[in-house]
C-alpha atoms as a PDB file:
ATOM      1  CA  UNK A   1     120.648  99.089  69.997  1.00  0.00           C
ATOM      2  CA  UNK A   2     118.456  96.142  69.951  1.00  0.00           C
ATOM      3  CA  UNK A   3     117.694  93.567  72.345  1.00  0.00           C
ATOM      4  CA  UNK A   4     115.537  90.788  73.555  1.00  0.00           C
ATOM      5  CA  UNK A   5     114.630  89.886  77.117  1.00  0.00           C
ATOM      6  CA  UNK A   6     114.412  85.866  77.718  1.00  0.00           C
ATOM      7  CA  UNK A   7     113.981  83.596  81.005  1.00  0.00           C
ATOM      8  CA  UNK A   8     116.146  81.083  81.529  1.00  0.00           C
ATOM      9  CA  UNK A   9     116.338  78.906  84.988  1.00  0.00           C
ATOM     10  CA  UNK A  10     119.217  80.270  87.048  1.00  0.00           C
ATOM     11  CA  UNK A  11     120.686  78.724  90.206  1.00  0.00           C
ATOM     12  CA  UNK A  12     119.990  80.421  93.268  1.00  0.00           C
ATOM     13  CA  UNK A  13     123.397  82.512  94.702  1.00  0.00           C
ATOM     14  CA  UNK A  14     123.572  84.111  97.591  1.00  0.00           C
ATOM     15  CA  UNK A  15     125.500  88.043  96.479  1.00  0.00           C
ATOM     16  CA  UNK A  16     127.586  88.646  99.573  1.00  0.00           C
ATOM     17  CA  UNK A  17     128.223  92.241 100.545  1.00  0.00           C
ATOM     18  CA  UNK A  18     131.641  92.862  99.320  1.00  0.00           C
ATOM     19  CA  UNK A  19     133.451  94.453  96.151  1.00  0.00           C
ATOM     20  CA  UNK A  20     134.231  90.483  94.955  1.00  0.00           C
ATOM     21  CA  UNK A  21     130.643  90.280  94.098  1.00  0.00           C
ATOM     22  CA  UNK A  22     130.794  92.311  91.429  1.00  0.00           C
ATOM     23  CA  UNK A  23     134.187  90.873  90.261  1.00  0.00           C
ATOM     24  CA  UNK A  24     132.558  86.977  90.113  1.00  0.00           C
ATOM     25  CA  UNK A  25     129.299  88.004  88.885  1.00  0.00           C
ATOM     26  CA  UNK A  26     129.074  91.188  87.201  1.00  0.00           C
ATOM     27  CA  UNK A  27     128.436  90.642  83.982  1.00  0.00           C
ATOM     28  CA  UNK A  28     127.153  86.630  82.799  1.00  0.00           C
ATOM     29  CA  UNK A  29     130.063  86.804  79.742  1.00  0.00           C
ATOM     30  CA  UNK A  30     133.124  87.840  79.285  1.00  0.00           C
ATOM     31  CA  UNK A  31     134.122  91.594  78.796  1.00  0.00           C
ATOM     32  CA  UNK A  32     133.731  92.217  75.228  1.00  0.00           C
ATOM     33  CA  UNK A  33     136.957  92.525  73.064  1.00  0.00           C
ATOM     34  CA  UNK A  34     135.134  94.414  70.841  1.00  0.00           C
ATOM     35  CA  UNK A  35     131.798  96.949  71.040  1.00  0.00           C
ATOM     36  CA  UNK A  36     129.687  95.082  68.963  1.00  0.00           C
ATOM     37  CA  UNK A  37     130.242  91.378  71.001  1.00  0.00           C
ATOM     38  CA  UNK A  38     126.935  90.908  72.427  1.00  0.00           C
ATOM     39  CA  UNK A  39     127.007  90.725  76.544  1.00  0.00           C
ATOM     40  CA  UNK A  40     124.159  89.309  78.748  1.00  0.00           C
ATOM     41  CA  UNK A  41     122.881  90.547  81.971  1.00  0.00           C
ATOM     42  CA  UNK A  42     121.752  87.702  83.901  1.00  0.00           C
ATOM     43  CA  UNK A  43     119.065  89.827  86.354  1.00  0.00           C
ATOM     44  CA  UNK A  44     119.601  88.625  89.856  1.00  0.00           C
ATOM     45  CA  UNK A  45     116.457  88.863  91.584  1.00  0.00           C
ATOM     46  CA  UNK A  46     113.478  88.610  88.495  1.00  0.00           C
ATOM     47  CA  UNK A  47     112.961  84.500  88.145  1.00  0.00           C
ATOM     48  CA  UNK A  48     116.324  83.983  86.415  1.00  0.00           C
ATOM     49  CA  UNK A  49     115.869  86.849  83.430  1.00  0.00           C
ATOM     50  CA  UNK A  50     118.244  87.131  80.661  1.00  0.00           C
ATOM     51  CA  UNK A  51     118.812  90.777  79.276  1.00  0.00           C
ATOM     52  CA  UNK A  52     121.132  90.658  75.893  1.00  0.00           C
ATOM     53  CA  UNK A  53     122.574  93.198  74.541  1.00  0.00           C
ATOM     54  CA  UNK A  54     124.239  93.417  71.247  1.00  0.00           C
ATOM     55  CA  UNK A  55     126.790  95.254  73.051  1.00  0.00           C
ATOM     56  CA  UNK A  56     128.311  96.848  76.159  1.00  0.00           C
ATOM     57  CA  UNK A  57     125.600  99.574  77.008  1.00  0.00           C
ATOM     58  CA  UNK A  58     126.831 102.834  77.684  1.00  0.00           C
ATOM     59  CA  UNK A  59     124.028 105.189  77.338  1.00  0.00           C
ATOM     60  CA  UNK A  60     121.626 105.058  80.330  1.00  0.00           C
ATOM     61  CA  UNK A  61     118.165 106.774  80.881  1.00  0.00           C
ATOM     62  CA  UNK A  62     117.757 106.482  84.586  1.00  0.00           C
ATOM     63  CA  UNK A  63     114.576 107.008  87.370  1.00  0.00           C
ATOM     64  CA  UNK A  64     115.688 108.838  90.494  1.00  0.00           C
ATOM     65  CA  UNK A  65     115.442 106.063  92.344  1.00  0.00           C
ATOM     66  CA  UNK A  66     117.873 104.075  90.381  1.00  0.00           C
ATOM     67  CA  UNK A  67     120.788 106.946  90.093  1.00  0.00           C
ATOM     68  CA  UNK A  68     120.436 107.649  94.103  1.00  0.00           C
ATOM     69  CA  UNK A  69     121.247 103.636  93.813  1.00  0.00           C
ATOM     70  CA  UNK A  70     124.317 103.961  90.917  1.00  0.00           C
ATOM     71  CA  UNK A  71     125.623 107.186  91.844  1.00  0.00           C
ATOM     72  CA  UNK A  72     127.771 105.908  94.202  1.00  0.00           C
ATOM     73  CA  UNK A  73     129.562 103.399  91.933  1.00  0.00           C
ATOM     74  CA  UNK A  74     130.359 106.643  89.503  1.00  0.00           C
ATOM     75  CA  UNK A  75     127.099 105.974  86.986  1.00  0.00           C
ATOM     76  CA  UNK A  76     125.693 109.088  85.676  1.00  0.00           C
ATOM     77  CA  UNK A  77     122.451 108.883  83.008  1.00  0.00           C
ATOM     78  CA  UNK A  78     122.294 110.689  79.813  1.00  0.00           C
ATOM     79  CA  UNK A  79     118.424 111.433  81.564  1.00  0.00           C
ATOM     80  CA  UNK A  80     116.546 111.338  84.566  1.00  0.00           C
ATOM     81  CA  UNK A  81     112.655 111.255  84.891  1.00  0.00           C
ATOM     82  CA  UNK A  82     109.963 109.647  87.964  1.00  0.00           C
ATOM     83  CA  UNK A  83     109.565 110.417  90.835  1.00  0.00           C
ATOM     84  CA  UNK A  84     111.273 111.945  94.238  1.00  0.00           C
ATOM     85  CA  UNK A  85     113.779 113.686  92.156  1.00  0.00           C
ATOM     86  CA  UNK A  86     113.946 116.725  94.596  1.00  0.00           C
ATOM     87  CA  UNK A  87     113.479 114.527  97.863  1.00  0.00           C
ATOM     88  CA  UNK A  88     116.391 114.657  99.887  1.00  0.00           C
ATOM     89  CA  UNK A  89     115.470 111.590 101.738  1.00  0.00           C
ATOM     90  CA  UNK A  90     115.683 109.581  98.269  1.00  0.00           C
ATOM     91  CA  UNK A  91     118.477 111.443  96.488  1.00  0.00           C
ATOM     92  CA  UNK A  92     120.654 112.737  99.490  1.00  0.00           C
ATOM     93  CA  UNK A  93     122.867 115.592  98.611  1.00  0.00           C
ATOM     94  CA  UNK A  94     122.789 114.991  94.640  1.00  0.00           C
ATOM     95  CA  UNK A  95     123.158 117.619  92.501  1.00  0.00           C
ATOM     96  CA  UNK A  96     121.185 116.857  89.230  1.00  0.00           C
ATOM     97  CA  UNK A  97     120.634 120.525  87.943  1.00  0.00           C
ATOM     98  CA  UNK A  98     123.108 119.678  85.085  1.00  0.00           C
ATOM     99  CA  UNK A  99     121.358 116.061  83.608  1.00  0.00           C
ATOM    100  CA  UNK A 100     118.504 116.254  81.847  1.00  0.00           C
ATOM    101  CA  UNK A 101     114.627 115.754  83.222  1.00  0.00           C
ATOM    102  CA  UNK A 102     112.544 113.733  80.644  1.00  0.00           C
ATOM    103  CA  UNK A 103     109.537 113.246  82.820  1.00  0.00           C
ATOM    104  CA  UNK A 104     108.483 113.975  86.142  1.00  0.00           C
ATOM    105  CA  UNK A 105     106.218 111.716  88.287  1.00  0.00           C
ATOM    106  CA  UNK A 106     104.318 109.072  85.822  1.00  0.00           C
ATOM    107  CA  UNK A 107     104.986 111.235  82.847  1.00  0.00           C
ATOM    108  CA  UNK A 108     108.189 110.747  80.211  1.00  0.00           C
ATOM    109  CA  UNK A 109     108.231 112.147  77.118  1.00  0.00           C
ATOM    110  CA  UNK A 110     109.117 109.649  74.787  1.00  0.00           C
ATOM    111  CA  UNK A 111     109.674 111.684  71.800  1.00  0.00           C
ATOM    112  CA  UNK A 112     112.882 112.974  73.990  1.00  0.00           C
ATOM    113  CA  UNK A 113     113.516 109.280  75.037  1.00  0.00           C
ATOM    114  CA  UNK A 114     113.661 108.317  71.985  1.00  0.00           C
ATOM    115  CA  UNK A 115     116.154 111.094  70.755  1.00  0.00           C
ATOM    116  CA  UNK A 116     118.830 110.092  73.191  1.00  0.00           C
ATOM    117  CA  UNK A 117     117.939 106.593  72.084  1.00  0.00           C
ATOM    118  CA  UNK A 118     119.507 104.993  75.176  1.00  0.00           C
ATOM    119  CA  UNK A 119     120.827 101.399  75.281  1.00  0.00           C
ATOM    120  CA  UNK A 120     118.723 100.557  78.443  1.00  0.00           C
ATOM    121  CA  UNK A 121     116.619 102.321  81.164  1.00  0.00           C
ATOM    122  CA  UNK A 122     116.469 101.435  84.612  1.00  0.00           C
ATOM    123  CA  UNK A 123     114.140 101.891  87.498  1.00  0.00           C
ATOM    124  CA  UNK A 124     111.618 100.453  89.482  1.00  0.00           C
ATOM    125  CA  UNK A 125     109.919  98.223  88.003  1.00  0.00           C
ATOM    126  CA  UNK A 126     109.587  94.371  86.253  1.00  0.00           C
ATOM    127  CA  UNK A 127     110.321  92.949  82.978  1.00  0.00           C
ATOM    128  CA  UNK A 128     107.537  94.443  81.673  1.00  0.00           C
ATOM    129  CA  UNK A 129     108.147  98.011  82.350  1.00  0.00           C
ATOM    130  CA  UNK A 130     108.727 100.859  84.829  1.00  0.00           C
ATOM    131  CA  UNK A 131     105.998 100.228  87.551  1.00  0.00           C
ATOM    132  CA  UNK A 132     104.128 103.197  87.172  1.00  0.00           C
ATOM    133  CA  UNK A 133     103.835 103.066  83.345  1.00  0.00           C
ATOM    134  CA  UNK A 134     100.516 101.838  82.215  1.00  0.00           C
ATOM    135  CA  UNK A 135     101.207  98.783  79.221  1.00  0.00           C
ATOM    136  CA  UNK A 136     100.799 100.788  76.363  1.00  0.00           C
ATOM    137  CA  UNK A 137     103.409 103.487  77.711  1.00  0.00           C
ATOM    138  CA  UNK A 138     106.055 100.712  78.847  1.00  0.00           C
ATOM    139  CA  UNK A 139     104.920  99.143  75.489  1.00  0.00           C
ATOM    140  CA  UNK A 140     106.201 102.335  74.109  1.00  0.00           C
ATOM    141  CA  UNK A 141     109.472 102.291  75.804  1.00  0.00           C
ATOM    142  CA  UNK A 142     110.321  98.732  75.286  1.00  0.00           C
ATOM    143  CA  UNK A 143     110.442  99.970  71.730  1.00  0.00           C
ATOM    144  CA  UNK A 144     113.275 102.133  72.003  1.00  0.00           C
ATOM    145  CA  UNK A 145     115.036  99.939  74.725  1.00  0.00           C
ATOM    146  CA  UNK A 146     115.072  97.508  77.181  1.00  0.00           C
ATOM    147  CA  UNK A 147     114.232  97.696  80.664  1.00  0.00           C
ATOM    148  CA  UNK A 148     116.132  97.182  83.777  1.00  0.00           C
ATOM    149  CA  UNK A 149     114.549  97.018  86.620  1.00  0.00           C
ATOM    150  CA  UNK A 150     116.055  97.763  89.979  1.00  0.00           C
ATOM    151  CA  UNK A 151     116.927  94.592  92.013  1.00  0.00           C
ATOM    152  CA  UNK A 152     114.557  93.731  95.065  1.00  0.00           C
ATOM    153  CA  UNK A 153     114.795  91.117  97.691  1.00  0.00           C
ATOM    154  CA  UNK A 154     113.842  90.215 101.080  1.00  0.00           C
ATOM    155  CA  UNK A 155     117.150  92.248 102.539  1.00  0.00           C
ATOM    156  CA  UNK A 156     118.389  95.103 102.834  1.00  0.00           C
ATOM    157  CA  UNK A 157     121.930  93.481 102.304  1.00  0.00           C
ATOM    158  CA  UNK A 158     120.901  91.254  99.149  1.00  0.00           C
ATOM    159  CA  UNK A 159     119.456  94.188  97.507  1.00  0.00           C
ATOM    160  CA  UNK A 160     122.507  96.473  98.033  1.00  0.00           C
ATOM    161  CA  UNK A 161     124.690  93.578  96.819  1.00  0.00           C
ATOM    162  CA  UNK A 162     122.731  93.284  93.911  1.00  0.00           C
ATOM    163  CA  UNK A 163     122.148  96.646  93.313  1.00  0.00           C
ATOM    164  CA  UNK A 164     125.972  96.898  93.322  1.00  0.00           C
ATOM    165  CA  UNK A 165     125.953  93.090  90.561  1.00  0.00           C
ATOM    166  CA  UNK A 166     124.197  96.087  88.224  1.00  0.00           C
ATOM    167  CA  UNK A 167     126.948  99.020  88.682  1.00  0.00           C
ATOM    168  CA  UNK A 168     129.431  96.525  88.134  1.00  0.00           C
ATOM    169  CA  UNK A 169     127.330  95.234  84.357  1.00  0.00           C
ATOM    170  CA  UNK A 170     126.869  98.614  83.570  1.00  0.00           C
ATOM    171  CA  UNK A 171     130.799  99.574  84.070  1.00  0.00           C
ATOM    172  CA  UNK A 172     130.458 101.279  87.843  1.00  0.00           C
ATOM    173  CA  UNK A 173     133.415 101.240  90.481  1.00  0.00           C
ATOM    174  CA  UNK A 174     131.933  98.679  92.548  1.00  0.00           C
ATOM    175  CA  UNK A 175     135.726  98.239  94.590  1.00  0.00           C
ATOM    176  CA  UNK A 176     136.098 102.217  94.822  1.00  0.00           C
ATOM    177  CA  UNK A 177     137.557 103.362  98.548  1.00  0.00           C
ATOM    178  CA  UNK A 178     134.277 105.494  98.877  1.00  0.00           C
ATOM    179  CA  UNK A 179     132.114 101.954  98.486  1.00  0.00           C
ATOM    180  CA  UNK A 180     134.352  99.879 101.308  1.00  0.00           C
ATOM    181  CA  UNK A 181     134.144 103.090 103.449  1.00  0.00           C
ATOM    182  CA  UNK A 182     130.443 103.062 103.134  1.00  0.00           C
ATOM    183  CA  UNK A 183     130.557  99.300 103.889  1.00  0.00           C
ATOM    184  CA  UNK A 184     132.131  99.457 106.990  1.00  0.00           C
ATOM    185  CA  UNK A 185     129.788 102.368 108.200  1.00  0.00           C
ATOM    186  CA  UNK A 186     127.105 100.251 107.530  1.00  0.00           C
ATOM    187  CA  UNK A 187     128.366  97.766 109.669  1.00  0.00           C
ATOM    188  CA  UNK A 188     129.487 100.517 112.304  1.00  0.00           C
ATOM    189  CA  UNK A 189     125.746 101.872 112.339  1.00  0.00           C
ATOM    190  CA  UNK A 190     124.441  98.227 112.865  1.00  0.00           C
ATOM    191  CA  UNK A 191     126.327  97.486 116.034  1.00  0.00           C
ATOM    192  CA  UNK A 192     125.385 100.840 117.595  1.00  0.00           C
ATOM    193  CA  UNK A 193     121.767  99.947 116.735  1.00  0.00           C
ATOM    194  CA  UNK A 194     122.203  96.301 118.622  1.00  0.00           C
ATOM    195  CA  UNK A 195     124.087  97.986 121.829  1.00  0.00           C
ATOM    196  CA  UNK A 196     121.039 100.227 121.718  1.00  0.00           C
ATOM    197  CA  UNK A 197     118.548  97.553 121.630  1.00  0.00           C
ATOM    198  CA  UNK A 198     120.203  95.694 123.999  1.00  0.00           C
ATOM    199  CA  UNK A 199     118.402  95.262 127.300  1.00  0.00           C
ATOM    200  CA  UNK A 200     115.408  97.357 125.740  1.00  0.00           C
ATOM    201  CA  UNK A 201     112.071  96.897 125.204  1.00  0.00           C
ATOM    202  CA  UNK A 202     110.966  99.217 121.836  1.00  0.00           C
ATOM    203  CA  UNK A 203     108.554  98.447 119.812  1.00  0.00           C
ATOM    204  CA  UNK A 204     109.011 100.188 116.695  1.00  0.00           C
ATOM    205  CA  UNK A 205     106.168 100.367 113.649  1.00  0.00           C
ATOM    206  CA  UNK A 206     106.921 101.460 110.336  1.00  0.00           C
ATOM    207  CA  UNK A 207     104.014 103.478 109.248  1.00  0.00           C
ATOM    208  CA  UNK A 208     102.376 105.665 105.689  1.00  0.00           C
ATOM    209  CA  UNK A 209      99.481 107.281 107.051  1.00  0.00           C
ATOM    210  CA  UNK A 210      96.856 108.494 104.941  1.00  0.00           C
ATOM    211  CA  UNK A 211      93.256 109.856 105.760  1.00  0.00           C
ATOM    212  CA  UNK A 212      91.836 106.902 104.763  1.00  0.00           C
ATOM    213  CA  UNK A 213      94.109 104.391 106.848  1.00  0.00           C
ATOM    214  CA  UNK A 214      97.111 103.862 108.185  1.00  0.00           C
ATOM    215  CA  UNK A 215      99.438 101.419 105.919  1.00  0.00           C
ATOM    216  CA  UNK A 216     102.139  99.369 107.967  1.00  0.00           C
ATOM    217  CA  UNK A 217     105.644  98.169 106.601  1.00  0.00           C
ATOM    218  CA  UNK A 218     105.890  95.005 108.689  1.00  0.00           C
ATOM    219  CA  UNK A 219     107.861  92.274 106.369  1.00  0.00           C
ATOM    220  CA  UNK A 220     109.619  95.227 104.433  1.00  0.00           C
ATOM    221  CA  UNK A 221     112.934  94.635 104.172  1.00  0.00           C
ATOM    222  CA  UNK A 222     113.967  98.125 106.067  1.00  0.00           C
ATOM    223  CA  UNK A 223     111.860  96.296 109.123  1.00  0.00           C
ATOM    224  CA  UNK A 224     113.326  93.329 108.848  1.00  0.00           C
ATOM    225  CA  UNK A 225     116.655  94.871 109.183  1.00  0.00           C
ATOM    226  CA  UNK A 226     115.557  96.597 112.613  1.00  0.00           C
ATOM    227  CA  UNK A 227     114.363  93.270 113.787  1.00  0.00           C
ATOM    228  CA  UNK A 228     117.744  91.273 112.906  1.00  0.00           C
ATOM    229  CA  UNK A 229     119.455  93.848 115.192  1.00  0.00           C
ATOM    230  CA  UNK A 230     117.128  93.456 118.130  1.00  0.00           C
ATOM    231  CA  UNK A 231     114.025  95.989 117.507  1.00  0.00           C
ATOM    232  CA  UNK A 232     110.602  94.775 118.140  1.00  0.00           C
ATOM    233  CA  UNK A 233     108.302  95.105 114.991  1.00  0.00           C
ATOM    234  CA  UNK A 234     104.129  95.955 115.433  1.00  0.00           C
ATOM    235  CA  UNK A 235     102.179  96.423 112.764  1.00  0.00           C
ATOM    236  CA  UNK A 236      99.477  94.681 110.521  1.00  0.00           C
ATOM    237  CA  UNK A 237     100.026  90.850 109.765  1.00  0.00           C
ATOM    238  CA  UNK A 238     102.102  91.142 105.975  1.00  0.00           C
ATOM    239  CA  UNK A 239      99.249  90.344 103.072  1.00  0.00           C
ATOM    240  CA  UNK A 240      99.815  86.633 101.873  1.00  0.00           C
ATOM    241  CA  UNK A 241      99.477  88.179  98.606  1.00  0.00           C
ATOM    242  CA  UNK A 242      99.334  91.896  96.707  1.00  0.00           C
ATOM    243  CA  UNK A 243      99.897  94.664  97.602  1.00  0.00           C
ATOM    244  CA  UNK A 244     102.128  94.209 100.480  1.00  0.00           C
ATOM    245  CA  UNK A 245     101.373  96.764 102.596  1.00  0.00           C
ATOM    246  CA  UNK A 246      99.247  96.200 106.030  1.00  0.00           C
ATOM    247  CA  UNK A 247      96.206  98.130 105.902  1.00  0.00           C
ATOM    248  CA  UNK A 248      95.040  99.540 109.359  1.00  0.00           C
ATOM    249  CA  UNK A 249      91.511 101.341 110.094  1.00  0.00           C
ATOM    250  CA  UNK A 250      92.182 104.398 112.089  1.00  0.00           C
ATOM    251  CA  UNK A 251      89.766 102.882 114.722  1.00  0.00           C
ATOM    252  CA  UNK A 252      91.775  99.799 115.122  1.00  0.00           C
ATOM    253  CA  UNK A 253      95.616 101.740 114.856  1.00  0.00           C
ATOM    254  CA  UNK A 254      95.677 101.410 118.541  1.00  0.00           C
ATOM    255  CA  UNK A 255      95.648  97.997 118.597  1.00  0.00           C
ATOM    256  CA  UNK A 256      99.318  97.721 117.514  1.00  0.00           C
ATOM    257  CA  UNK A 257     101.233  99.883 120.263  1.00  0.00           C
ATOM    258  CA  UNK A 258     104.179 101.458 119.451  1.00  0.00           C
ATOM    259  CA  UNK A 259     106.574 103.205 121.211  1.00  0.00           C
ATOM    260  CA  UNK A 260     108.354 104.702 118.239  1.00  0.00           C
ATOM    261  CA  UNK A 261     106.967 105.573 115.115  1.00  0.00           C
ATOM    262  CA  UNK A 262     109.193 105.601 112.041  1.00  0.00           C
ATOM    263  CA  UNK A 263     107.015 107.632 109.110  1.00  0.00           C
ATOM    264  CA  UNK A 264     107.719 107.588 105.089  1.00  0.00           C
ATOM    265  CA  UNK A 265     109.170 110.260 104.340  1.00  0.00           C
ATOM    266  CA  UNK A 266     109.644 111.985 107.551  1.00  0.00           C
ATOM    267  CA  UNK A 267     111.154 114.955 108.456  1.00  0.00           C
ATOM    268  CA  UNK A 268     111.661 117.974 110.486  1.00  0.00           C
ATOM    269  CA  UNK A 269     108.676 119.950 107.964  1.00  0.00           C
ATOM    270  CA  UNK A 270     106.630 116.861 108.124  1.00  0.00           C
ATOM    271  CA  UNK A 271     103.151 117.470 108.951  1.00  0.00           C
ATOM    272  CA  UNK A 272      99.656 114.961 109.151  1.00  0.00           C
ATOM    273  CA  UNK A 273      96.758 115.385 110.878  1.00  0.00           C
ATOM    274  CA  UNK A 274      94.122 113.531 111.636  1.00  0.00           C
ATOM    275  CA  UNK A 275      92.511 113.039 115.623  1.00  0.00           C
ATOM    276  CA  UNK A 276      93.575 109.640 115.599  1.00  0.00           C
ATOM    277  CA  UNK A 277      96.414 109.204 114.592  1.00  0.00           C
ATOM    278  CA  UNK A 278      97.011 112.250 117.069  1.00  0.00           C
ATOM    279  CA  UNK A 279      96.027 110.171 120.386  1.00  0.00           C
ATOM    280  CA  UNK A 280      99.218 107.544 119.271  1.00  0.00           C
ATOM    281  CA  UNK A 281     101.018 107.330 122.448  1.00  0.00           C
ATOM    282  CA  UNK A 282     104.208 108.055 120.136  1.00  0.00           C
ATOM    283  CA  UNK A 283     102.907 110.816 118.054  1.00  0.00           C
ATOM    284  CA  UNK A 284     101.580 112.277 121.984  1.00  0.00           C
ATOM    285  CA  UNK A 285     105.400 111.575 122.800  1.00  0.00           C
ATOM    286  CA  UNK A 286     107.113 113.030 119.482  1.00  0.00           C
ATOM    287  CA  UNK A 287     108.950 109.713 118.952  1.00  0.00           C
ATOM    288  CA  UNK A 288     108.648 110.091 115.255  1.00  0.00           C
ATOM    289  CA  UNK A 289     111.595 109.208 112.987  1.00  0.00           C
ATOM    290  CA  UNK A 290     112.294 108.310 109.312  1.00  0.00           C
ATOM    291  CA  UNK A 291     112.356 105.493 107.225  1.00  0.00           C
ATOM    292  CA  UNK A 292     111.842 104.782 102.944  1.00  0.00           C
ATOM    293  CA  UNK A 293     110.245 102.051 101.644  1.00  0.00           C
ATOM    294  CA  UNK A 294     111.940 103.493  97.855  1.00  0.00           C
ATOM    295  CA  UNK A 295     115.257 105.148  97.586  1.00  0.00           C
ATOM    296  CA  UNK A 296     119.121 104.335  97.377  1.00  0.00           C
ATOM    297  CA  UNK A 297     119.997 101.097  98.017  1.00  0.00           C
ATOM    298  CA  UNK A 298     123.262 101.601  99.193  1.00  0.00           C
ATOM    299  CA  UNK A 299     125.761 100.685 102.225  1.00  0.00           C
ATOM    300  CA  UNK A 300     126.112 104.431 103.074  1.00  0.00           C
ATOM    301  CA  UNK A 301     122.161 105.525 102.622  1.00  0.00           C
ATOM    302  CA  UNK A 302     120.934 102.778 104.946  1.00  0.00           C
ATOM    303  CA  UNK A 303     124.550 103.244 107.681  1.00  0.00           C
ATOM    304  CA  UNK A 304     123.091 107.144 107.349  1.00  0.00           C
ATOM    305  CA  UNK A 305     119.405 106.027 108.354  1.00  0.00           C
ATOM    306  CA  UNK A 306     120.401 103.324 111.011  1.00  0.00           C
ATOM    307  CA  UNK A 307     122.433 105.947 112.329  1.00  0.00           C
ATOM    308  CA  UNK A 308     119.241 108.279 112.515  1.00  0.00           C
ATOM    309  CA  UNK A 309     116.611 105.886 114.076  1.00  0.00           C
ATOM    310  CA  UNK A 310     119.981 104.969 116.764  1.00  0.00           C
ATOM    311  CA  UNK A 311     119.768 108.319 117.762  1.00  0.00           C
ATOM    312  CA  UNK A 312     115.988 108.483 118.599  1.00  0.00           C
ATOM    313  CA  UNK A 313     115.907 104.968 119.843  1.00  0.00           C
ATOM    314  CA  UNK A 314     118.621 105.901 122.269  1.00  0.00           C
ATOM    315  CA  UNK A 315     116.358 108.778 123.883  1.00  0.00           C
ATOM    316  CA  UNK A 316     112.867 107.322 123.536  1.00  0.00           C
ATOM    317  CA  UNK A 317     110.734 106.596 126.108  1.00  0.00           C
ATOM    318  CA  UNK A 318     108.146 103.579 126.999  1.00  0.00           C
ATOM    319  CA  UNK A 319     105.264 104.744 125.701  1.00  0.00           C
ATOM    320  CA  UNK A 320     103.015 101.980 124.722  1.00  0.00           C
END
């Protein structure tokens, strides 16, 4: 199938939270009458993009990330390739034995991609290509189709309603009872986050620690979400520019006191070690929890998470 990818200026629009989201602005035309009536997807978070199609796409080639994002509105890929494909954290309780692995970390084999010749592939990423393609790979894959690149936005919220704009284009079951369930869990998990912050005094950093240095999440839209429901955020001041992670010298990680520590990637097998990040008053404490700065964007993944962090918060100590 061919297609062309073209920038146009779109109005701003705020994409509430709800199943009528994807009814208003799923797709930018009409349902086709017929397959070969070309449809637009107007992207909703990359500067007002235009992706045409000459018509309905059907066939998807899919990261990880993106079907731990889609498989909840019913989307299944013809093939899956990237990275975190056997991370529970990112794909949950997915079973993907039976779909078929094209690549694994940076790697695809685009002899294979090109055999299922899919009409679009989606993932993280820009116009340009997945993001950890170099431009003569993603040149590559443009070739054989056009790229769809996960949503991503300041919120949690916008990027789960816009997440859901792209089930919706791409024929999902954006108004399914398992999506409205998830909905109101997520809405559950934030009020028993509040009452827990309530009267409190946390501080909470969201941390990737490396040998080299510790990287802090503050600005990222997972601690943003913390902070709109009452959790105070340390970490290194968000770059103006880049790379948006805050980069912290191990001599100076004690300069942003923490009582909780929520790691990437956590979990009960997770294991670092380096002397200073071993004298953090909340590593000394063991008031480590999770968090993802990549994975499903969805109403249930995040009311899971919330739900997670709740239950730490609720028996952490002042530490710092």
């Amino acid at each position: 199938m061919s297609s062309k990818v073209s920038l146009v200026v779109l109005a701003a629009a705020s994409l509430a939270l709800c199943s009528c989201a994807g009814e208003e602005q799923g797709r930018s035309e009409s349902a086709p009458s017929g397959a070969s009536e070309p449809v637009t997807l107007a992207h909703p978070s990359f500067d007002g993009a235009e992706i045409e199609f000459e018509s309905q796409p059907e066939e998807l080639v899919m990261d990880c990330y993106a079907y731990s994002s889609l498989h909840e509105y019913g989307l299944t890929p013809a093939a899956l390739f990237g990275y975190d494909c056997e991370d529970p954290f990112v794909m949950g309780d997915l079973d993907i034995s039976g779909i078929e692995r094209i690549g694994t970390n940076a790697e695809i084999d685009m002899e294979k991609l090109a055999e299922i010749g899919p009409d679009a592939v989606i993932g993280n990423g820009s116009l340009e290509g997945w993001s950890w393609f170099d431009e003569t790979v993603n040149a590559q894959l443009l070739t054989v189709a056009p790229f769809v690149p996960l949503p991503r936005d300041e919120s949690v919220e916008e990027s789960i309603a816009q997440t859901r704009y792209l089930a919706d284009f791409f024929g999902g079951d954006v108004d399914s009872a398992q999506v409205q369930q998830s909905d109101e869990e997520l809405e559950q998990a934030k009020g028993e986050f509040q009452d827990v912050m309530e009267g409190g005094d946390l501080s909470f950093m969201l941390v990737s620690p490396t040998q080299e240095m510790l990287y802090t999440a503050v600005g990222f839209p997972q601690a943003d979400l913390l902070e709109s429901l009452g959790a105070r955020i340390v970490g290194a001041p968000e770059p103006e520019s880049g790379n948006p992670w805050g980069r912290v010298a191990w001599e100076e990680a004690a300069s942003y006191p923490a009582d909780i520590l929520l790691v990437e990637g956590y979990d009960e097998s997770y294991s670092f070690d380096n002397e200073l990040w071993n004298t953090l008053p909340a590593v000394q404490a063991g008031q480590l929890g999770p968090w993802a700065s990549k994975g499903a964007m969805t109403s249930r993944s995040y009311a899971q998470w919330l739900r997670e962090v709740t239950k730490l918060a609720a028996s952490a100590e002042k530490v710092a």
